[in-house]
C-alpha atoms as a PDB file:
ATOM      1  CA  UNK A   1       9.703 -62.502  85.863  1.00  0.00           C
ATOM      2  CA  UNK A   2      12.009 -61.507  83.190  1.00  0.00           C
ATOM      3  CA  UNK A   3      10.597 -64.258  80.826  1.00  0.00           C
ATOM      4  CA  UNK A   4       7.623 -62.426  81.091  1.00  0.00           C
ATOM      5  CA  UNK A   5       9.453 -59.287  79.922  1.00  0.00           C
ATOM      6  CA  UNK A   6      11.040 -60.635  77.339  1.00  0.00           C
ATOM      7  CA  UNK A   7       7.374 -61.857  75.442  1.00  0.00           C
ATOM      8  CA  UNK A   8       5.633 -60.697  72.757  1.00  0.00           C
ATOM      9  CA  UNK A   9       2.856 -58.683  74.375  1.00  0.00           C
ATOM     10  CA  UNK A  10      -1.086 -59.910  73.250  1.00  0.00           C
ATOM     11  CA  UNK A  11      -3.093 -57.358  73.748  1.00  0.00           C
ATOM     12  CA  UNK A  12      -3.725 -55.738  70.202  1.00  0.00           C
ATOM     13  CA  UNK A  13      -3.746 -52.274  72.290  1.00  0.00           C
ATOM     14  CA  UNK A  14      -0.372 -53.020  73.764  1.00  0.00           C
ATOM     15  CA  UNK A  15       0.844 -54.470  70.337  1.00  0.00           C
ATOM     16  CA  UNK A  16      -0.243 -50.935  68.718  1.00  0.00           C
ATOM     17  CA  UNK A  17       1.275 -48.793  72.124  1.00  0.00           C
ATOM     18  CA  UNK A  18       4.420 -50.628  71.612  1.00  0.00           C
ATOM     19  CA  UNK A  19       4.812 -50.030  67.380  1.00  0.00           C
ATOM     20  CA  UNK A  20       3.886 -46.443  68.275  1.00  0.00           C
ATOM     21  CA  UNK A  21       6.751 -46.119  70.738  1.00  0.00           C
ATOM     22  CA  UNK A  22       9.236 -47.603  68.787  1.00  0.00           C
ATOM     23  CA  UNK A  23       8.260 -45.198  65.780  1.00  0.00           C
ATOM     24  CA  UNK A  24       8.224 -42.748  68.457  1.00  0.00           C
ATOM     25  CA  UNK A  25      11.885 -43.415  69.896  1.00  0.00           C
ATOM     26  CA  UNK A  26      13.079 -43.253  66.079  1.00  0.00           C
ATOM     27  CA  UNK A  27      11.942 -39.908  65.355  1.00  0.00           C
ATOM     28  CA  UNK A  28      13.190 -38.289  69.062  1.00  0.00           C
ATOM     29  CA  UNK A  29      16.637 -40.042  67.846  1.00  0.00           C
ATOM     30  CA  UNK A  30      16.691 -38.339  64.890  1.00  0.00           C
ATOM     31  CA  UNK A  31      15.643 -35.184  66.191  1.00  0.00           C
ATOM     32  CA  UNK A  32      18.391 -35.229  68.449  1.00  0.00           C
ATOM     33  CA  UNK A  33      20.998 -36.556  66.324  1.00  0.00           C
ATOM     34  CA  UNK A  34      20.187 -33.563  64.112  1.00  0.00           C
ATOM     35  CA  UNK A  35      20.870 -30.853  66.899  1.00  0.00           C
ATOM     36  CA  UNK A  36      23.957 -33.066  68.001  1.00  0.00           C
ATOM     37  CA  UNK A  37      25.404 -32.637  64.146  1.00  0.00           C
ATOM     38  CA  UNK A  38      24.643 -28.932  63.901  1.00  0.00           C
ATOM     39  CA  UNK A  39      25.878 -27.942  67.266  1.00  0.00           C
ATOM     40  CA  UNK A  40      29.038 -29.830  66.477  1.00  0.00           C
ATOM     41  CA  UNK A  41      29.414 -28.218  62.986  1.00  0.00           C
ATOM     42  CA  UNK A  42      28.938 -24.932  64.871  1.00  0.00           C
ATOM     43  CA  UNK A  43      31.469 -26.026  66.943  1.00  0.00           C
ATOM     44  CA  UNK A  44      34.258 -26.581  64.530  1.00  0.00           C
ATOM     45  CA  UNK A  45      33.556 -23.466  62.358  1.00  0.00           C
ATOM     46  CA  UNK A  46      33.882 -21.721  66.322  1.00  0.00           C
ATOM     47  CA  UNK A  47      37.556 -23.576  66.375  1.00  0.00           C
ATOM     48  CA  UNK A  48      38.527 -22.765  62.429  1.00  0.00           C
ATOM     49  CA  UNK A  49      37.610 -19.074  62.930  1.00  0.00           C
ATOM     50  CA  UNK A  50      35.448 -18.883  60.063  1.00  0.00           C
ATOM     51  CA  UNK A  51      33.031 -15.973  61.068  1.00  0.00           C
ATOM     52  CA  UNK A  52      30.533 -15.563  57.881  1.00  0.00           C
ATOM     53  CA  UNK A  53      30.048 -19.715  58.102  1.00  0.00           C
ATOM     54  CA  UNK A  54      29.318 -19.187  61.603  1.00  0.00           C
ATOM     55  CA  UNK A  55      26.477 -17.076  61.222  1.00  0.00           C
ATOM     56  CA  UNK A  56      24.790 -19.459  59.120  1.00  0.00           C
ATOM     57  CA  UNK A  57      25.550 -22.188  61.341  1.00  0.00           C
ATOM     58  CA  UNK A  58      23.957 -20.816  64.399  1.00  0.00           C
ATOM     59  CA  UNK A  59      21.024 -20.032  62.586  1.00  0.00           C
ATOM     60  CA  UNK A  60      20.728 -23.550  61.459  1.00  0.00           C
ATOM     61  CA  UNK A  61      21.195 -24.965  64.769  1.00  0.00           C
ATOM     62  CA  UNK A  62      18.809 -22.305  66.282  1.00  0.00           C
ATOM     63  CA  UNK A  63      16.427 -24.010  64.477  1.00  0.00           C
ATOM     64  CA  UNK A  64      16.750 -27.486  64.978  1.00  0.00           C
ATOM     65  CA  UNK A  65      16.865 -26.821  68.717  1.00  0.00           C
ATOM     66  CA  UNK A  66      14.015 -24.969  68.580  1.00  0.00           C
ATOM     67  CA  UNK A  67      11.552 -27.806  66.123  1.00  0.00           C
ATOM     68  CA  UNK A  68      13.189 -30.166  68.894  1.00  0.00           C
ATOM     69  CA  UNK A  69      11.630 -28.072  71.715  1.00  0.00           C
ATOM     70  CA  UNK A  70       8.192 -27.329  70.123  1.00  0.00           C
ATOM     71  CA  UNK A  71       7.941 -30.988  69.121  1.00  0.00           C
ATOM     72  CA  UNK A  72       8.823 -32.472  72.769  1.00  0.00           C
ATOM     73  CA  UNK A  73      11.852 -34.302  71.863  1.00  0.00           C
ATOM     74  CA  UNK A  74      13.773 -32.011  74.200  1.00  0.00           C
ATOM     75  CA  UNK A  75      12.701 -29.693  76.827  1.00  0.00           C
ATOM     76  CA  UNK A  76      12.268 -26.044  75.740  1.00  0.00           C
ATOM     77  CA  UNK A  77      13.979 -24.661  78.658  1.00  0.00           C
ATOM     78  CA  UNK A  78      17.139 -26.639  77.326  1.00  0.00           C
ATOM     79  CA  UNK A  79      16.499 -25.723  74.129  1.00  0.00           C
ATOM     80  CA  UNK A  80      16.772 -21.910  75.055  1.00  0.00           C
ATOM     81  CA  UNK A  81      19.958 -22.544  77.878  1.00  0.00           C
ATOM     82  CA  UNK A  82      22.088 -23.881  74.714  1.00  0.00           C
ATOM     83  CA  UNK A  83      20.887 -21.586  72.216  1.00  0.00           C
ATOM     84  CA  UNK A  84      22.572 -18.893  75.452  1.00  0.00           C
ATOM     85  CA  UNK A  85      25.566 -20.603  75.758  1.00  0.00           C
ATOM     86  CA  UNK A  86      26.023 -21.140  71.954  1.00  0.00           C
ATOM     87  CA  UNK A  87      25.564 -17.606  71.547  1.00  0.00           C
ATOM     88  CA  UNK A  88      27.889 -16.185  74.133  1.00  0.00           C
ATOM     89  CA  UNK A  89      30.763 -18.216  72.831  1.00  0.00           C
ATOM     90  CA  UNK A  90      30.078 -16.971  69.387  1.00  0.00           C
ATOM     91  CA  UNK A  91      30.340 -13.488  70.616  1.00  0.00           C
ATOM     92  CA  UNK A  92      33.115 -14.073  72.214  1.00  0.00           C
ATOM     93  CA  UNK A  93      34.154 -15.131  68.938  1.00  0.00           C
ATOM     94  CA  UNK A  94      33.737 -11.747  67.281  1.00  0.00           C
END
């Protein structure tokens, strides 16, 4: 059974399915990765204090959560609970 797994598949549809979902995986990966590296740059501006770079910041990773969400990479309902939360502790901020 898992030798089976483990082979190339044959089937020129499955070979094509399975190139698409790597490409596929890729792109979700760096969709994510992108959100990941603005919330965290959010973060530390959050932690330093800096007010006018935070502004910026949460726009920025307003709107990679959001492309995430409309592209289905993530879902937009937790697209929209972290853009919340993100907000709140920036007002707590000011």
């Amino acid at each position: 059974m898992a030798k089976e797994e483990t082979q190339k598949k044959k089937v020129p549809t499955a070979l094509k399915r399975h190139k698409q979902s790597l490409k596929r995986r890729m792109i979700n990966k760096m969709r994510k990765s992108r959100v990941k590296t603005a919330e965290s740059n959010l973060n530390a501006a959050i932690k330093a204090g800096k007010n006018d770079e935070v502004k910026a910041l949460l726009a920025k990773c307003f709107s990679e959560l959001d492309r995430a969400a409309s592209k289905g990479t993530i879902h937009k309902n937790k697209a929209d609970r972290k853009k919340a939360r993100l907000n709140a502790r920036v007002s707590t901020m000011a």
